[in-house]
Each structure stands twice: as structure tokens, then as C-alpha cells.
Protein backbone atom coordinates (compact mmCIF):
# COMPACT_ATOMS: atom_id res chain seq x y z
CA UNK A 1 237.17 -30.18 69.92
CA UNK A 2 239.54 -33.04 69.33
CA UNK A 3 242.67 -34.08 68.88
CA UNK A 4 242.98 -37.12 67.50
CA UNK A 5 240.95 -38.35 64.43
CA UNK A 6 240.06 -41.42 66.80
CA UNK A 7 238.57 -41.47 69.96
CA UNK A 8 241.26 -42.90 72.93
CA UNK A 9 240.43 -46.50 73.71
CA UNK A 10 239.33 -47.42 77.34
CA UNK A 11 242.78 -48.61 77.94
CA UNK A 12 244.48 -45.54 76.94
CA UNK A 13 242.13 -43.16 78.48
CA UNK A 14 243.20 -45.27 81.61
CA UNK A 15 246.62 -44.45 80.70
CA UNK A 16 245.86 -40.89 80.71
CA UNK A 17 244.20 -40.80 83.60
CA UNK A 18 246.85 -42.38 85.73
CA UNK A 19 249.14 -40.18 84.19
CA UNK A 20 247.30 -37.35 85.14
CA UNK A 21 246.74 -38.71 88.60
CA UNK A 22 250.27 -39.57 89.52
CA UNK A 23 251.64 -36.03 87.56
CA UNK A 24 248.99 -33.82 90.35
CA UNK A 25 250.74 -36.00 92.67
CA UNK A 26 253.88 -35.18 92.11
CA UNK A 27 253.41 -31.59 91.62
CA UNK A 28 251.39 -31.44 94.78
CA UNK A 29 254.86 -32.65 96.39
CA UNK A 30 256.27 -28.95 94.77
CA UNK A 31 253.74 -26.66 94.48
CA UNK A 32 256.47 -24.28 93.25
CA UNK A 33 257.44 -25.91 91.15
CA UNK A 34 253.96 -26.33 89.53
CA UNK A 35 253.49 -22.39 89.41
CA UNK A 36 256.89 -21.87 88.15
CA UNK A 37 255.56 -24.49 85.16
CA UNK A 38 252.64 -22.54 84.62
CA UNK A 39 254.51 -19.04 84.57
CA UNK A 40 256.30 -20.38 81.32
CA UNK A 41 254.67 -19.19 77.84
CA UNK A 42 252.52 -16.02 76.78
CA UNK A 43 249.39 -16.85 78.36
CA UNK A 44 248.80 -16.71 81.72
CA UNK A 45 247.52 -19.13 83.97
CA UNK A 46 243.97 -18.76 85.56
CA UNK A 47 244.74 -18.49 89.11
CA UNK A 48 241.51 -19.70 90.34
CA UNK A 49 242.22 -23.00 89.07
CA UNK A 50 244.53 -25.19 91.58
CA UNK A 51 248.00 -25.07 90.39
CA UNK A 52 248.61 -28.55 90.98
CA UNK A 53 245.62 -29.73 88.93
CA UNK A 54 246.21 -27.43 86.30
CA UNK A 55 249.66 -28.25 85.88
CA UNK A 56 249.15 -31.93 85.10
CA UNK A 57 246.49 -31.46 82.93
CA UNK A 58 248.47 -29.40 80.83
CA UNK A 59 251.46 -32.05 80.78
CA UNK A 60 248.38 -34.54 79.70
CA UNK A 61 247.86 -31.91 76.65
CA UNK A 62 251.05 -31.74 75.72
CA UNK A 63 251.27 -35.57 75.12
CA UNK A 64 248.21 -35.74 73.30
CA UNK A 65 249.36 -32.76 71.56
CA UNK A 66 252.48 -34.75 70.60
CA UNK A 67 251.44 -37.61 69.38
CA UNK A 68 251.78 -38.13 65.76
CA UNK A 69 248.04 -38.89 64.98
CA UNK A 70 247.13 -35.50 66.53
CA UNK A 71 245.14 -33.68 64.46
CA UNK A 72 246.72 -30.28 62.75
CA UNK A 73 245.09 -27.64 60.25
């Protein structure tokens, strides 16, 4: 699917992906802290994916998710 009517340009995809670098970073620095992120909400988190990893990638979301050209039906 997709969440913006646009596609990201190469500069903000490179945005994104430094943002999701240096988040997995930071939440490899607190593991914890990471599962305690992912323990929010009704769903649960797949625990066979690395918490670290999974964690940032869901901050990423959120932004995109955020943004007020996200798409919304």
C-alpha cells in the first residue's frame, strides 16, 4: 500500500533512512526500553522480529503516518 499520494523523493527517503538508522541505534543502547515501546497498544508485537529493528521502524510509520499528505479513507 501507500501512504502518501506521492512517492518520497530520494532526498527524503534518505531522511528516512537515517532516521531509521540512528532510531535502531538508539534503541539498541535500551533494549528495554524498545520492548517496553512495543508492549504499548492492542496488538502485539511479533517476537521473532528484533526488538530494536522493529521498534524504529514503527517510529518511521508513525511519522509517515503523521504527515499531513498521508493518505486517509
Amino acid at each position: 500500500g501507500r501512504v502518501l499520494f506521492r512517492p518520497l523523493s530520494a532526498a527524503e527517503m534518505n531522511v528516512l533512512t537515517q532516521t531509521a538508522n540512528d532510531l535502531e541505534r538508539q534503541f539498541g543502547q535500551n533494549v528495554e526500553g524498545a520492548k517496553a515501546f512495543l508492549a504499548v497498544g492492542e496488538s502485539k508485537a511479533d517476537a521473532t522480529l528484533p526488538a530494536t529493528k522493529l521498534a524504529a521502524l514503527t517510529m518511521v510509520a508513525s511519522q509517515l503516518l503523521n504527515l499531513d499528505e498521508a493518505l486517509n479513507k
